[in-house]
Protein backbone atom coordinates (compact mmCIF):
# COMPACT_ATOMS: atom_id res chain seq x y z
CA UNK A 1 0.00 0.00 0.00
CA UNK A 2 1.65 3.07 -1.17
CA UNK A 3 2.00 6.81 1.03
CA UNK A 4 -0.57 8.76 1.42
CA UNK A 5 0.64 11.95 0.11
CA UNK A 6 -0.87 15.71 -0.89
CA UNK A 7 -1.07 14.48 -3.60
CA UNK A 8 -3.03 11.66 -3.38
CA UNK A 9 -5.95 13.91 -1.60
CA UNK A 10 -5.47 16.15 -4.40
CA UNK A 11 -6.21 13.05 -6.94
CA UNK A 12 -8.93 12.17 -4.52
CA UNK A 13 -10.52 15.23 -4.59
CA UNK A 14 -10.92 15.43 -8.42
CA UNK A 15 -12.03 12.13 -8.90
CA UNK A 16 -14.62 12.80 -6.20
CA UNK A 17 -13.12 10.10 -4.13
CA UNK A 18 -13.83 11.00 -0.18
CA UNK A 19 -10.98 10.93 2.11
CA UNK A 20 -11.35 8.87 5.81
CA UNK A 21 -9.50 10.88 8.41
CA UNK A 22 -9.66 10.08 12.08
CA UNK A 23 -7.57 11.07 15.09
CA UNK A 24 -4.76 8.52 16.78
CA UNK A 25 -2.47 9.41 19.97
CA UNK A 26 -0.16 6.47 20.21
CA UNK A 27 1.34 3.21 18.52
CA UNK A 28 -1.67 0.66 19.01
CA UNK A 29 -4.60 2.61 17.79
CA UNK A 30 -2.22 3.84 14.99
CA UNK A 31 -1.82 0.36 13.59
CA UNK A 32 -5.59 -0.34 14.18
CA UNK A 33 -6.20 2.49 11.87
CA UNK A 34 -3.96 2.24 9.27
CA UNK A 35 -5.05 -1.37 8.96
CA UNK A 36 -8.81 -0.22 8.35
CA UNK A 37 -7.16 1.66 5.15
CA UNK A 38 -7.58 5.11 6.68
CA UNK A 39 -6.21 7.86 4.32
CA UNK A 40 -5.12 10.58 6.64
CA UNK A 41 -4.21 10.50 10.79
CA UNK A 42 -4.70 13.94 12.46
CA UNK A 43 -2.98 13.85 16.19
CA UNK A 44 -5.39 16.17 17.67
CA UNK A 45 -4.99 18.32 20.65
CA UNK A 46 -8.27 16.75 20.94
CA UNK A 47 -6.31 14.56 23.06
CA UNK A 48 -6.40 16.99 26.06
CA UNK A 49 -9.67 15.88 26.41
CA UNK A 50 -10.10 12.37 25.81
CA UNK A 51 -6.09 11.48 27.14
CA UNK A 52 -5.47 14.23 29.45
CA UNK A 53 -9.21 14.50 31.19
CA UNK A 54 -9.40 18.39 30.87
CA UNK A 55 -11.91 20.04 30.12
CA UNK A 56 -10.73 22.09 27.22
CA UNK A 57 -8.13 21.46 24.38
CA UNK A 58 -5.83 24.56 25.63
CA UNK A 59 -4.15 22.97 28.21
CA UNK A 60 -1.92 20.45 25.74
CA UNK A 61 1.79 21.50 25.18
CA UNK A 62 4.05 21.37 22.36
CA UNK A 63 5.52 18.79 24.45
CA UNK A 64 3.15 16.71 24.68
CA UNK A 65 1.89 17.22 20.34
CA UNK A 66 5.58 16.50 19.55
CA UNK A 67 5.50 13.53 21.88
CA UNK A 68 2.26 11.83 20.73
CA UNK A 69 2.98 12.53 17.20
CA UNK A 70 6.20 10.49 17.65
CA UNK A 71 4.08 7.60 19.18
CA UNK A 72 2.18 7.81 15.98
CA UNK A 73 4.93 8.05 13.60
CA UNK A 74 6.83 5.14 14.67
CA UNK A 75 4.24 2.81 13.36
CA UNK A 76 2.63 4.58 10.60
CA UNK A 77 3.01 3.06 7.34
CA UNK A 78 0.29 4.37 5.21
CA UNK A 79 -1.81 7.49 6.32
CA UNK A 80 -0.85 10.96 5.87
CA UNK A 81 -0.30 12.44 8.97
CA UNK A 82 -1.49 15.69 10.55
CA UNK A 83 -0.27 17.70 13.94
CA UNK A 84 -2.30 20.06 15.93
CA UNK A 85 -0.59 23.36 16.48
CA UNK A 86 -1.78 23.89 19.95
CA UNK A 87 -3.17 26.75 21.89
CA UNK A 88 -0.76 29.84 22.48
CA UNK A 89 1.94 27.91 19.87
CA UNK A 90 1.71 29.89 16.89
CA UNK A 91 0.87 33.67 18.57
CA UNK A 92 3.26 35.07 16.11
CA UNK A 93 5.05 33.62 12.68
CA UNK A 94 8.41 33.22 14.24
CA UNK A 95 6.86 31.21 16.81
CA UNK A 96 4.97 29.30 14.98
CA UNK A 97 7.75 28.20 12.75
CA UNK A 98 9.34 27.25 15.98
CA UNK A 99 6.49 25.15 16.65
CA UNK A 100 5.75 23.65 13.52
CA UNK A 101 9.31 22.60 13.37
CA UNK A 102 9.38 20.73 16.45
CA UNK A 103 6.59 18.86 15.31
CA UNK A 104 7.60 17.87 12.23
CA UNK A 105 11.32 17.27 13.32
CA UNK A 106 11.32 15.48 16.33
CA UNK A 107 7.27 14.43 15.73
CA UNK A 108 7.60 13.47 12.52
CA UNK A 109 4.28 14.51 11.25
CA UNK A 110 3.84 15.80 7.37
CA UNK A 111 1.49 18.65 8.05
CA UNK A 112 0.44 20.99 10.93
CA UNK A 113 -2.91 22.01 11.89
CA UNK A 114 -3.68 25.82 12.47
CA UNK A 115 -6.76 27.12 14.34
CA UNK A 116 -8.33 30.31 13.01
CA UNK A 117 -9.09 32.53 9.51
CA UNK A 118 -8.09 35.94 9.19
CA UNK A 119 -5.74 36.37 12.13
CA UNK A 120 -3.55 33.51 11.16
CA UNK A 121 -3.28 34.19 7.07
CA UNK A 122 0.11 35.59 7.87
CA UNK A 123 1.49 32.86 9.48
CA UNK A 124 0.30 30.08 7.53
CA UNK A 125 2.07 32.08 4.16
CA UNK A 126 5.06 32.49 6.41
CA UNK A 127 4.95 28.88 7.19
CA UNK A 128 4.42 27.61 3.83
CA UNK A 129 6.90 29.84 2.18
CA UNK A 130 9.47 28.08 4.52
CA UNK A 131 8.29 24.31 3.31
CA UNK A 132 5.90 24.05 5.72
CA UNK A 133 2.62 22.45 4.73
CA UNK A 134 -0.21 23.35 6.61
CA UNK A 135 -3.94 22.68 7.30
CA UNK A 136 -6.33 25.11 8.06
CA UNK A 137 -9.51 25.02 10.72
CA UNK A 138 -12.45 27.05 10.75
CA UNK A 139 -16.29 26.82 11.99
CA UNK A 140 -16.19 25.88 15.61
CA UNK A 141 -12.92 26.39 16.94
CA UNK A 142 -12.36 24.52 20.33
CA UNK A 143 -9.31 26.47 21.23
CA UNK A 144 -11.59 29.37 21.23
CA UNK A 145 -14.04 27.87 23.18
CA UNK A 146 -14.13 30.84 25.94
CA UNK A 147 -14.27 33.44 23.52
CA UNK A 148 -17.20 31.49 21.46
CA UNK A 149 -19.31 30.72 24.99
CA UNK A 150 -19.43 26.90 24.24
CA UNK A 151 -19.36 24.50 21.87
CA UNK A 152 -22.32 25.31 19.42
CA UNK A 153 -22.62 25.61 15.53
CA UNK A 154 -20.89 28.18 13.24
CA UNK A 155 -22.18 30.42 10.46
CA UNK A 156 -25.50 29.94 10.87
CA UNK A 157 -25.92 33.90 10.12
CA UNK A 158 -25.26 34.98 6.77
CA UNK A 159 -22.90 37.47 8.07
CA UNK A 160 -20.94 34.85 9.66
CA UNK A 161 -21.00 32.13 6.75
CA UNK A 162 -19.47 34.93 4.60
CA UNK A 163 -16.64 35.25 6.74
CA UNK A 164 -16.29 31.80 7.18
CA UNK A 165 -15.96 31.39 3.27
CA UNK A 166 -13.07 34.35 2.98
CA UNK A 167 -11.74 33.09 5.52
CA UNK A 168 -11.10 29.78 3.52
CA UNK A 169 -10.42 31.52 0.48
CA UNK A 170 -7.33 33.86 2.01
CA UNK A 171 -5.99 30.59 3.68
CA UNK A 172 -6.00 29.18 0.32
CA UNK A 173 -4.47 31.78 -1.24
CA UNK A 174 -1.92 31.74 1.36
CA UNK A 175 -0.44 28.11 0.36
CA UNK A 176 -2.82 26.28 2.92
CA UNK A 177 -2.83 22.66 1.49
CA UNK A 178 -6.16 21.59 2.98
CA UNK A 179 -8.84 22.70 5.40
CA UNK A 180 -10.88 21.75 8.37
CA UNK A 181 -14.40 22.41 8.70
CA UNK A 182 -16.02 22.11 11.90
CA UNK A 183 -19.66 22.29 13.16
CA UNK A 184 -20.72 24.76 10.49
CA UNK A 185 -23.92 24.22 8.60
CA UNK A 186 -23.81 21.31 5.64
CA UNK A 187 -24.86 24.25 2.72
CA UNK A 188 -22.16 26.09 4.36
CA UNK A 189 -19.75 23.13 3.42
CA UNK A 190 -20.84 22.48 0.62
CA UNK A 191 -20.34 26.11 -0.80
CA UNK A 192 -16.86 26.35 0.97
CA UNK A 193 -15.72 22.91 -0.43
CA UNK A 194 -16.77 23.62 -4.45
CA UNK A 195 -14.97 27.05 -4.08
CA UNK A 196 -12.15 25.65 -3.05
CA UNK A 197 -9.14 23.49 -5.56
CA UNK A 198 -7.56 22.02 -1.90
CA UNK A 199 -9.46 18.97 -0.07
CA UNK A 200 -12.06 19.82 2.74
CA UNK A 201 -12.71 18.10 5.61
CA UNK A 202 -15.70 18.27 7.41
CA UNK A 203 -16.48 17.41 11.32
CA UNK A 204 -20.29 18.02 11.26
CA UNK A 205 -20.65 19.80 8.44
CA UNK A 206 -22.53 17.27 6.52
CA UNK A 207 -21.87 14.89 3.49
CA UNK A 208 -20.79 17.33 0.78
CA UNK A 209 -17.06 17.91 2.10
CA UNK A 210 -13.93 16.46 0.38
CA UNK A 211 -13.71 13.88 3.21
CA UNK A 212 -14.82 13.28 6.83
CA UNK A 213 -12.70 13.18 10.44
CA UNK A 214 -14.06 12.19 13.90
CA UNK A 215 -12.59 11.96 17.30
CA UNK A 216 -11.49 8.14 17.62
CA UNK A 217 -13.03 7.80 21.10
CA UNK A 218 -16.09 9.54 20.06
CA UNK A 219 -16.85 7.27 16.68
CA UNK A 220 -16.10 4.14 19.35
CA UNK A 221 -18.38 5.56 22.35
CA UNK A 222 -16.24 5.62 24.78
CA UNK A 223 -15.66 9.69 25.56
CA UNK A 224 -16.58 10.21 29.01
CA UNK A 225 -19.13 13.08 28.41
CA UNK A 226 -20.80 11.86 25.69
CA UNK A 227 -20.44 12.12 22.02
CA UNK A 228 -21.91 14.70 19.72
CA UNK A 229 -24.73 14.68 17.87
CA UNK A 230 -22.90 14.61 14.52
CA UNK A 231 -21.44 11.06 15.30
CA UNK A 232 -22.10 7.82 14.74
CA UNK A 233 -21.32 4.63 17.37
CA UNK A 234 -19.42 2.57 14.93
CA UNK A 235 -18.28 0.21 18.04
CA UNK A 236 -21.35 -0.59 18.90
CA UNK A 237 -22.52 -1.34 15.72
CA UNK A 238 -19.30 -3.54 14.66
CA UNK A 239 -18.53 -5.71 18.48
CA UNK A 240 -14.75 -4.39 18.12
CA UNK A 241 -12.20 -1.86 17.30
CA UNK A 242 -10.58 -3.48 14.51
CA UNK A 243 -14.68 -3.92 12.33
CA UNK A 244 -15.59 0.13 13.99
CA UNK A 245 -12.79 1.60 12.24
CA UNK A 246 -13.39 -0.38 9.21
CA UNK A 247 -17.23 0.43 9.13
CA UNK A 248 -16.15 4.21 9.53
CA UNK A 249 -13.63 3.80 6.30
CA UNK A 250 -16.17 2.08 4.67
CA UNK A 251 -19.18 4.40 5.48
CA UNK A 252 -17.00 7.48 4.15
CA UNK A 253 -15.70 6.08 1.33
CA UNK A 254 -19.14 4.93 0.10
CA UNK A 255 -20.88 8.39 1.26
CA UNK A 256 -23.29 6.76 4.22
CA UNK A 257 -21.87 8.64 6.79
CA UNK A 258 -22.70 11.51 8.01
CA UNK A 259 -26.35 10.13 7.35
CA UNK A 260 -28.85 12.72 7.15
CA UNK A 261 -29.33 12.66 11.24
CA UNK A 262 -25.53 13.72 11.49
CA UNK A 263 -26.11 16.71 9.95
CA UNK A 264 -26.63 20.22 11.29
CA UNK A 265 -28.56 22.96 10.02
């Protein structure tokens, strides 16, 4: 099974050929996942949360990205593999350069992750104009969660979904490689992702993205809080980790998940 490269998702997203992301924080579940045929690992700061037991994302370190990215790398054979940039990492260019270095040096990983639209156009063309790929993140932004008031949908407003959507567009035209989108509404999405020439990857925001990502401890039902409305318990449909993750690959690649339940308006 060859890489996963840019490349690839590029191909993918001409041919109209969806791309199965999930998140992984060490060795075992990596080798689950690559095994299901996932195209893409993201090592999410998510893992404040569902590793850490905070109650936020902002906690999480460099530190600990670089180190769980590692724990990833060392047994990924296939997937394309994302890092987080975490809170307070990339506050100005030179820092984040610092940042995304570390985790791509001593992590390993082939792209970083960057939280944010207009305010961080500057540093992702700083980044990428150093040979730094990166991956953008907008709708719900959980390292924003205090100044957003909670975790609730994005750009419901037409005010708001037109910022959203420049938003995309200037990280675009600043050499972002791909995008996140995140709780925003599925027509939302769907506009974003057929403006855009880069893949798009939706966490609740419908079917219509270039691909789909979920929390891995959400999609197998075991986060302690309780999983979001926008996901599906592939565990308890499959009996084990192993059939879940292949179900999930399965279910994207084929365009049956998100189902029209997962979806928000």
């Amino acid at each position: 099974m060859s890489k996963i490269t840019i490349s690839t998702l590029n191909r993918m997203k001409a041919a109209g050929e969806k791309i199965a992301v999930m998140t992984s924080y060490d060795a075992s579940f990596t080798q689950q996942i690559e095994q299901a045929g996932m195209d893409v690992i993201l090592v999410g700061d998510s893992l404040g949360m569902v590793v850490q037991g905070h109650e936020s994302t902002l906690p999480v370190t460099v530190d600990d990205m670089v180190y769980h990215t590692a724990n990833v790398m060392r047994v990924s054979r296939h997937a394309m593999v994302i890092a987080d940039m975490p809170f307070m990492s990339h506050g100005t260019p030179e820092q984040a350069l610092n940042t995304a270095g570390r985790l791509m040096k001593e992590g390993g990983a082939h792209m970083v992750k960057i939280e944010g639209g207009a305010p961080q156009v500057d540093t992702v063309r700083h980044l990428t104009a150093r040979a730094v790929p990166v991956c953008g993140h907008l709708g719900l932004l959980p390292q924003s969660i205090h100044q957003l008031g909670g975790y609730r949908v994005q750009g419901r407003e037409e005010h708001a979904g037109e910022r959203i959507l420049n938003d995309a567009v200037a990280l675009r035209d600043a050499e972002a490689q791909m995008l996140v989108l995140e709780c925003v509404p599925s027509v939302l999405a769907e506009e974003i992702t057929r403006a855009l020439d880069i893949p798009v990857i939706g966490i609740g925001a419908g079917a219509e993205t270039d691909g789909q990502v979920l929390v891995l401890y959400d999609m197998l039902g075991i986060t302690p809080e309780g999983t979001p409305s926008f996901v599906h318990d592939f565990l308890a449909d499959a009996g084990n980790v192993p059939g879940a993750l292949a179900a999930y690959v399965k279910a994207v690649k084929e365009g049956s998940f998100p189902a029209s339940e997962h979806h928000l308006a």
